[in-house]
Protein backbone atom coordinates (compact mmCIF):
# COMPACT_ATOMS: atom_id res chain seq x y z
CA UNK A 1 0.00 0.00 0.00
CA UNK A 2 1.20 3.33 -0.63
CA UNK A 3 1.90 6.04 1.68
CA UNK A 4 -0.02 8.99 1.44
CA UNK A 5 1.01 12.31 2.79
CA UNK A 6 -1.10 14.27 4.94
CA UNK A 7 -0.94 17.92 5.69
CA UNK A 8 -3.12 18.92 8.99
CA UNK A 9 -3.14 22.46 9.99
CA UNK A 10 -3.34 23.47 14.13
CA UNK A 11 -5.33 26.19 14.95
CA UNK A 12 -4.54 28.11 18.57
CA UNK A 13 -6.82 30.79 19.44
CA UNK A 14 -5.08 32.66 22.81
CA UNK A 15 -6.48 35.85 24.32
CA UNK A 16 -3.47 37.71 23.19
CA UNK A 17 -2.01 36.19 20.00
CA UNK A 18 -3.17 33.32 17.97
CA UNK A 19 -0.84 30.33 16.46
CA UNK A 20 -0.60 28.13 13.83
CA UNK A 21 1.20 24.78 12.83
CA UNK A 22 1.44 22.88 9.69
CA UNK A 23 2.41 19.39 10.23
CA UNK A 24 2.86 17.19 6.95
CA UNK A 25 2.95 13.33 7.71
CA UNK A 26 5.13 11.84 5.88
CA UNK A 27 6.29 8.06 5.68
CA UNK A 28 9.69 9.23 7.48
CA UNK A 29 7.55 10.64 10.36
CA UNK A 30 6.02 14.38 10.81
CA UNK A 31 8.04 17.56 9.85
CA UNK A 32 6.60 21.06 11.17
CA UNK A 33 7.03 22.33 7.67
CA UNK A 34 5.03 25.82 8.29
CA UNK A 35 4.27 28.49 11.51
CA UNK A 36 2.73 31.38 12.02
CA UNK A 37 1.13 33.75 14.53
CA UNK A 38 -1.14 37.51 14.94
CA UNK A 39 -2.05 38.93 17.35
CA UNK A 40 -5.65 38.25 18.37
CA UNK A 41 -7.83 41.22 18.11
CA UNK A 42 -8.39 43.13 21.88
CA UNK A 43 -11.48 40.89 23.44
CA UNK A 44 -11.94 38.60 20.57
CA UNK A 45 -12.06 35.78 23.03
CA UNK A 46 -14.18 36.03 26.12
CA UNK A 47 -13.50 32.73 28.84
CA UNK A 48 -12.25 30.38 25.32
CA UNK A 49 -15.37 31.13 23.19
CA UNK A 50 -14.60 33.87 19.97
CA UNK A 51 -17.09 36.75 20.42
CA UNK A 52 -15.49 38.93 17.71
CA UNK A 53 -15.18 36.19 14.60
CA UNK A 54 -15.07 38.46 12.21
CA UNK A 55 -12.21 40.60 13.64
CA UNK A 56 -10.45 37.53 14.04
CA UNK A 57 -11.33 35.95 10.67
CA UNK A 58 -10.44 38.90 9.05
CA UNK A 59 -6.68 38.77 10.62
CA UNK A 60 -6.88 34.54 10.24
CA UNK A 61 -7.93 34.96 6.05
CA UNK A 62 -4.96 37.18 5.28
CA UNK A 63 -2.75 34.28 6.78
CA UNK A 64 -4.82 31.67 5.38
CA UNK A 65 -3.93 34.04 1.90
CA UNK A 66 0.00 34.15 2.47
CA UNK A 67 0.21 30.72 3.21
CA UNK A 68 -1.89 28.86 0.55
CA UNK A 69 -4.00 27.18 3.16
CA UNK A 70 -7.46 28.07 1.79
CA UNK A 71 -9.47 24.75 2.49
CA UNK A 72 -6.88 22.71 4.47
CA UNK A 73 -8.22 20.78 7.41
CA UNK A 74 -7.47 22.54 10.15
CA UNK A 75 -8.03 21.29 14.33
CA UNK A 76 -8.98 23.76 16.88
CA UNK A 77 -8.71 23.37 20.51
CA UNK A 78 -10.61 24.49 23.10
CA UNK A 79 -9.79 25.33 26.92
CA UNK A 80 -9.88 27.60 30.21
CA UNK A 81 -11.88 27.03 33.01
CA UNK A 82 -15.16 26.32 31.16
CA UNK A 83 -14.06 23.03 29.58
CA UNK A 84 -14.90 20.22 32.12
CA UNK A 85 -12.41 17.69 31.92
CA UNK A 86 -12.26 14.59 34.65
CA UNK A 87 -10.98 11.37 34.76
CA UNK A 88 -13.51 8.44 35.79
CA UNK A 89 -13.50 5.32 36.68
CA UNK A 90 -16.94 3.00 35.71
CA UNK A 91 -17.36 -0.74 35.78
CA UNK A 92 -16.10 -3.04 32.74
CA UNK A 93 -18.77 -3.80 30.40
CA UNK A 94 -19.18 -3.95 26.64
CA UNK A 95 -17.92 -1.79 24.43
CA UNK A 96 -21.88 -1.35 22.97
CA UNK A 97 -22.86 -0.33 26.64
CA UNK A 98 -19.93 1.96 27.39
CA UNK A 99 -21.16 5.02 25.58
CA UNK A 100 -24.96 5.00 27.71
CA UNK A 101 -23.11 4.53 31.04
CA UNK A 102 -20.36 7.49 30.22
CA UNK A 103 -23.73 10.05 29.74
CA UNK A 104 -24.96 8.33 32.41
CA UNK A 105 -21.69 9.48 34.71
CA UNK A 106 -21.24 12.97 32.96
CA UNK A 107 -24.65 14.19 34.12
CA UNK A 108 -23.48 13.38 37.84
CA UNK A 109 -19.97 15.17 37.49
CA UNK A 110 -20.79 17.80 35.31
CA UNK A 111 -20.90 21.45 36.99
CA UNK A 112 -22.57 23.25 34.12
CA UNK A 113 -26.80 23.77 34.53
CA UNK A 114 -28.78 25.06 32.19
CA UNK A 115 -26.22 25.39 29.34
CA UNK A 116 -25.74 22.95 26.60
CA UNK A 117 -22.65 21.29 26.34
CA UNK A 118 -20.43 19.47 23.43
CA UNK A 119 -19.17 16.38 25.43
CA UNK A 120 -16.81 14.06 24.40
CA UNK A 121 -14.93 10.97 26.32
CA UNK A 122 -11.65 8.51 25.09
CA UNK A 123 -10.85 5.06 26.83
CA UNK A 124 -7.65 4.87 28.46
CA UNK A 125 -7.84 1.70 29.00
CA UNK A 126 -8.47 -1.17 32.06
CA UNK A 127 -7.56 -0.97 35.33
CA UNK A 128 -8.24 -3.02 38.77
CA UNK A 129 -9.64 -1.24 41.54
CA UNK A 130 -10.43 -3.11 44.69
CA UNK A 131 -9.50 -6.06 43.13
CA UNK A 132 -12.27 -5.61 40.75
CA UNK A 133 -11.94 -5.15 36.89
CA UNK A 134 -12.89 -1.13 36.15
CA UNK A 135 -12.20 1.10 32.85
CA UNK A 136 -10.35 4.47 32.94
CA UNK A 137 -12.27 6.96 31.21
CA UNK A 138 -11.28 10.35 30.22
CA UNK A 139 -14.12 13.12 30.15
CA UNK A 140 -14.59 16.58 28.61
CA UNK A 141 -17.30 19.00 28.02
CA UNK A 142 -17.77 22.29 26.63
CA UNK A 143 -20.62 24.81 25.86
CA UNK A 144 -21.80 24.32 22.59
CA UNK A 145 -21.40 28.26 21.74
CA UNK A 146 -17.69 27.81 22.33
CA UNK A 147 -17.44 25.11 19.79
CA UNK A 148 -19.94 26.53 17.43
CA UNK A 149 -17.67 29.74 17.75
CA UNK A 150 -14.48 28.13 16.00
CA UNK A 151 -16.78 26.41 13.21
CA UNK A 152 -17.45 29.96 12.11
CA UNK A 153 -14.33 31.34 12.27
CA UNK A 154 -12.84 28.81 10.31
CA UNK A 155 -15.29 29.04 7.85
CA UNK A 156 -15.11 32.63 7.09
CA UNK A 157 -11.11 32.20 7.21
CA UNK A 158 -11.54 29.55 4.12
CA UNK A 159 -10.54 26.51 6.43
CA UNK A 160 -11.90 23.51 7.17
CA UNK A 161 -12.60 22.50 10.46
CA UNK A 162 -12.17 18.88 10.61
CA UNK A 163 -11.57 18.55 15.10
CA UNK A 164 -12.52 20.70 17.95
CA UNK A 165 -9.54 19.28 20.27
CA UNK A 166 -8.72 19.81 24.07
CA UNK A 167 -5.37 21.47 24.85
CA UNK A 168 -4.56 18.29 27.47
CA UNK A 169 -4.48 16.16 24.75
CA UNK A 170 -2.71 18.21 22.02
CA UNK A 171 -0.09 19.09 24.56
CA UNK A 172 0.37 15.49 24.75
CA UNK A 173 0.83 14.69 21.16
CA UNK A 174 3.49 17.94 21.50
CA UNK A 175 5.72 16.77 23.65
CA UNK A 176 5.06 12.49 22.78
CA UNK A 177 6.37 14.06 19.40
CA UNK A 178 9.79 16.34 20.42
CA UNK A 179 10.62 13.59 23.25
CA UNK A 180 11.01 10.79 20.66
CA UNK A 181 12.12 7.60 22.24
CA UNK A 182 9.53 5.61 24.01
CA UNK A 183 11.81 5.38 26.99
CA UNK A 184 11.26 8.95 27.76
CA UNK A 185 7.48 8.60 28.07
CA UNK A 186 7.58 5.03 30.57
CA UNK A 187 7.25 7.35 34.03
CA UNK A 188 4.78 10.30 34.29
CA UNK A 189 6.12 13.74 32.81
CA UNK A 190 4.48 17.24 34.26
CA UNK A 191 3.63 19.67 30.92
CA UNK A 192 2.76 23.34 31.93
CA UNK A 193 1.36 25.29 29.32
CA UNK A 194 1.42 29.15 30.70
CA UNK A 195 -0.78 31.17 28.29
CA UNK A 196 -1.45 34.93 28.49
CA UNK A 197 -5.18 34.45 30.39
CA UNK A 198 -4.51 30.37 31.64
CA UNK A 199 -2.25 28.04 32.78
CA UNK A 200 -2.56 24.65 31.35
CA UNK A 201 -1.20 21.94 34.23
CA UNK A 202 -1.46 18.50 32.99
CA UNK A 203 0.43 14.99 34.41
CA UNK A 204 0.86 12.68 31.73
CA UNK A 205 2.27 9.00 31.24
CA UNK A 206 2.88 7.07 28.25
CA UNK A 207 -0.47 7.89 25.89
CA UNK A 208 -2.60 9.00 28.73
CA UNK A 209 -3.31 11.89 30.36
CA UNK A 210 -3.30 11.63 34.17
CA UNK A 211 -4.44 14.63 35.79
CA UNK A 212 -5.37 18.02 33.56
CA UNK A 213 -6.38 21.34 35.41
CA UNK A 214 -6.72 24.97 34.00
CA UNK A 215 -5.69 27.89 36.41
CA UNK A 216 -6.68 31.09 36.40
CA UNK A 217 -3.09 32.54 36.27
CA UNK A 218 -1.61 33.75 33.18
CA UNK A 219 1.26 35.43 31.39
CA UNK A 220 -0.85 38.86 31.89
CA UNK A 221 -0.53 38.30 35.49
CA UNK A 222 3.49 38.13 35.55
CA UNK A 223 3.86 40.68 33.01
CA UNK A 224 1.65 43.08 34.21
CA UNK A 225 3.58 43.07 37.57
CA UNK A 226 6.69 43.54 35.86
CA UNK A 227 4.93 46.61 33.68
CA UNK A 228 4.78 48.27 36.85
CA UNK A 229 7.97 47.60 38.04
CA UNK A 230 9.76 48.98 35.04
CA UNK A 231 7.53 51.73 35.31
CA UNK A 232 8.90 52.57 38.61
CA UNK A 233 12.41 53.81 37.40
CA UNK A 234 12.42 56.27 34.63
CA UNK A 235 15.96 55.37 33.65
CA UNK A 236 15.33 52.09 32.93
CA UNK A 237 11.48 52.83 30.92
CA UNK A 238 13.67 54.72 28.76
CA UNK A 239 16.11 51.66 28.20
CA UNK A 240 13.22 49.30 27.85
CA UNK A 241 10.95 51.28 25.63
CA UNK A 242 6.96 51.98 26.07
CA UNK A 243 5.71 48.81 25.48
CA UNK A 244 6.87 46.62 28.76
CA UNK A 245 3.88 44.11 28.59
CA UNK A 246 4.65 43.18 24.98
CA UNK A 247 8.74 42.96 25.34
CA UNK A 248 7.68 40.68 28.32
CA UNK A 249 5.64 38.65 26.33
CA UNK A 250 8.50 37.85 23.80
CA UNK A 251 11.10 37.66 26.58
CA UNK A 252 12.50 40.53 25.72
CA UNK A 253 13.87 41.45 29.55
CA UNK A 254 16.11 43.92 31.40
CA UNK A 255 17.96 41.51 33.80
CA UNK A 256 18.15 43.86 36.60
CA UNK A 257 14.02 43.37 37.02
CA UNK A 258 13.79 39.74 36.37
CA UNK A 259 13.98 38.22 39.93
CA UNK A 260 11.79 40.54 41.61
CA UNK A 261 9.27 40.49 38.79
CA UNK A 262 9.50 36.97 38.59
CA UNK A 263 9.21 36.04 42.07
CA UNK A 264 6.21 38.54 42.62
CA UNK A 265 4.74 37.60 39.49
CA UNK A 266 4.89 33.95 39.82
CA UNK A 267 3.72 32.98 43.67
CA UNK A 268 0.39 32.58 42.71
CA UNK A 269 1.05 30.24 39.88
CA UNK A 270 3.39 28.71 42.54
CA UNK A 271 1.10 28.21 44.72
CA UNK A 272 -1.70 26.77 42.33
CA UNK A 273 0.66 24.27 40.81
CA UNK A 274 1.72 22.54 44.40
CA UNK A 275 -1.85 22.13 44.73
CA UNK A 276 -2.52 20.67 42.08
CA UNK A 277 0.24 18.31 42.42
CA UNK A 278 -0.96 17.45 46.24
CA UNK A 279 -4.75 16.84 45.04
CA UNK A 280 -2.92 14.33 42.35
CA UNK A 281 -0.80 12.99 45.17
CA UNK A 282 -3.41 11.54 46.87
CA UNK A 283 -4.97 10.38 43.02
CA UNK A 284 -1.94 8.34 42.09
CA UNK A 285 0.22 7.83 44.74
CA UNK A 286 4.29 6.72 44.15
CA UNK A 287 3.06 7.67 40.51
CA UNK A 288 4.65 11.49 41.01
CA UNK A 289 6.29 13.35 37.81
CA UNK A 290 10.12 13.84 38.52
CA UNK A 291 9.95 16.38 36.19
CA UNK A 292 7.87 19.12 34.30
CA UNK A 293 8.34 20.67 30.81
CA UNK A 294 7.29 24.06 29.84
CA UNK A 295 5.46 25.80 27.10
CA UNK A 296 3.48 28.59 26.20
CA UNK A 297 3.87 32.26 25.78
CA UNK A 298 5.01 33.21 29.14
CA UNK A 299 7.55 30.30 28.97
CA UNK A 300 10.38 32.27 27.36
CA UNK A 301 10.95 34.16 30.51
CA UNK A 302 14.95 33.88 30.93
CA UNK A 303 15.38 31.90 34.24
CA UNK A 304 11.92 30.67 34.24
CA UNK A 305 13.09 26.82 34.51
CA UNK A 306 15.42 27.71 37.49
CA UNK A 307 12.93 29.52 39.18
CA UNK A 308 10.35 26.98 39.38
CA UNK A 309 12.96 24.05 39.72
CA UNK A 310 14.20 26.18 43.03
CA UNK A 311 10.81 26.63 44.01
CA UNK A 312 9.31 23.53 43.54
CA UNK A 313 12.05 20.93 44.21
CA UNK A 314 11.32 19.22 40.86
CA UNK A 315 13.18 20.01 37.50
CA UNK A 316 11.53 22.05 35.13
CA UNK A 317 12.66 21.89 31.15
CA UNK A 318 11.57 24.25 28.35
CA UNK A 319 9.87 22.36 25.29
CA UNK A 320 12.34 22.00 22.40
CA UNK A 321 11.75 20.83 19.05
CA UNK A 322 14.38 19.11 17.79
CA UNK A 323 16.18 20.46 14.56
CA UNK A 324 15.41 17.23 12.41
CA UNK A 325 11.56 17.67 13.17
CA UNK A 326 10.68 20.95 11.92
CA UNK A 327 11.67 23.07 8.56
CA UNK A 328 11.14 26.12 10.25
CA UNK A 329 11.81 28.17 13.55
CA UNK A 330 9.74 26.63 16.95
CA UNK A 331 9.13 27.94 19.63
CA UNK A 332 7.21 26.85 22.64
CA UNK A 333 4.60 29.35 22.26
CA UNK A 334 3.48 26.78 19.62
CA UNK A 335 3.39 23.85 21.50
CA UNK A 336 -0.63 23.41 21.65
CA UNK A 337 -1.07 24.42 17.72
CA UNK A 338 1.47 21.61 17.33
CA UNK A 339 0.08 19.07 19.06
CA UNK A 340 -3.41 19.87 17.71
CA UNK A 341 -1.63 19.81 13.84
CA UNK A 342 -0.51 15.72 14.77
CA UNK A 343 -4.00 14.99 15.40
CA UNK A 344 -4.52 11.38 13.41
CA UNK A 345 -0.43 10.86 13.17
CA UNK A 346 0.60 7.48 14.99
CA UNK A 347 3.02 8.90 18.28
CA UNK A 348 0.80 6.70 21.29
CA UNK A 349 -1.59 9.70 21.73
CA UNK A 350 -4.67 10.91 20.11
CA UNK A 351 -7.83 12.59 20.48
CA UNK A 352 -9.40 10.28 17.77
């Protein structure tokens, strides 16, 4: 049988700039072969759902245009802290019966009333609990508006939407894709995903996704802080320039601010992540990541891994692509439009 080569196009919508990935599947494996980002029009997105599409679309066609991607299948993703995702744990039974008892279970756990949701579930696979036979089942929801929102956009933009993803799952295929060997995915890996509105926390081992949790803390919150900070000595405003928030955002820094900016900036996040990691302590016990790899826009802070390795008593990484994989420059600001790009492409992970 013959090979066919598949292009797939990931679509990230952020609050402050939106990304996107062309991955081309080849026989040799997938190569990154195109990239590209604009910033998102001010309040396009309100809580993950696109309230301005044609803003957006307008800004999304004239990329669509320079690229040559009018009508490529593109796969969207969806987060924040309206997108419900759980693991569960329901009795083995037939495959026929499993999709009845999974509604069943989502109308107990879900926290949403009175809006209608988009819900969606994968099997992980079996497991034994209390030495009886159970299946591990991984849950999410979203309002329907929010989904319905990227169906227009991409239409107006010329693309076709062929997924609406979650960014758990496409940060898996991410880094199941730069890490390579299979070795490197046997014990559970932490992957924080710091975005300008949300962090992304998610635990994951092998082709599953442990624990996934969206906080409230952003790259807005850090750079903000150091805004003000810079704003504080007039010396260095005029070294730095007007624009503070944006040179933060690219990592653009003046050394002498970082640590106190960083440290200020960052104890909430801090904070949020050891919680997380003690509610999945008592989840998965002895099955603790012994390390943590970062993406996102706020992840090209200089120093960021040190500072939360220091902090946190567990090494942190920044996501790299390695040079063989992509045709064009990476950066982990792309990591989710990535992983939602190698949707369908054989790595041990998929949203399919």
């Amino acid at each position: 049988m013959l090979f066919k080569k598949k292009k797939l196009l990931g679509l990230d919508v952020g609050s402050v700039s939106t990304k996107l990935v062309e991955v081309l599947n080849e026989k040799t494996g997938p190569l990154i072969t195109a990239a590209d980002e604009f910033r998102t029009p001010e309040q396009a997105l309100n809580e993950g759902e696109i309230v301005d599409i044609d803003s957006t679309a307008a800004f999304l066609s004239e990329t669509v245009r320079r690229h040559k991607w009018f009508g490529r299948k593109t796969v969207a993703a969806v987060g924040g802290l309206k997108v419900f995702i759980r693991q569960m744990k329901i009795p083995s039974m037939p495959q026929k019966e499993l999709f009845t008892a999974v509604d069943w279970e989502a109308k107990k756990l879900l926290p949403f009333s009175g809006e209608e949701l988009v819900k969606d579930f994968v099997l992980l696979g079996e497991d034994e609990l209390d030495g009886k036979k159970v299946l591990s089942v991984l849950l999410a929801a979203a309002p329907k508006q929010m989904v319905v929102s990227y169906h227009k956009l991409c239409r107006k933009a010329g693309l076709v939407l062929a997924a609406v993803d979650i960014i758990p799952y496409a940060l898996l295929r991410c880094f199941n894709f730069l890490s390579g060997t299979l070795e490197s995915r046997a014990a559970p890996v932490g992957l924080l995903d710091i975005g300008a509105q949300y962090t992304h926390f998610v635990i994951v081992k092998g082709n599953r996704v442990l624990f996934s949790r969206a906080i409230s803390v952003g790259g807005k919150n850090i750079t903000g802080l150091f805004s003000e900070l810079a704003a504080t000595n007039r010396e260095a405003a005029e070294r730095t320039g007007v624009n503070e928030e944006e040179k933060a955002n690219t990592g653009e820094f003046i050394p002498a601010f970082l640590d106190v900016g960083m440290r200020a900036g960052l104890e909430e996040l801090v904070k949020e992540i050891r919680r997380s990691l003690d509610y999945y302590r008592v989840q998965e016990p002895g099955n603790l990541p012994d390390r943590v790899v970062i993406s996102g826009g706020a992840s090209v802070l200089p120093g960021l891994p040190d500072f939360f390795s220091s902090e946190m008593g567990i090494e942190f990484l920044p996501m790299e692509v390695p040079p063989e994989s992509t045709a064009v420059a990476w950066n982990p600001r792309l990591a989710v439009a990535t992983g939602l790009a190698l949707r369908g492409v054989d790595l041990g992970a998929g949203w399919d």
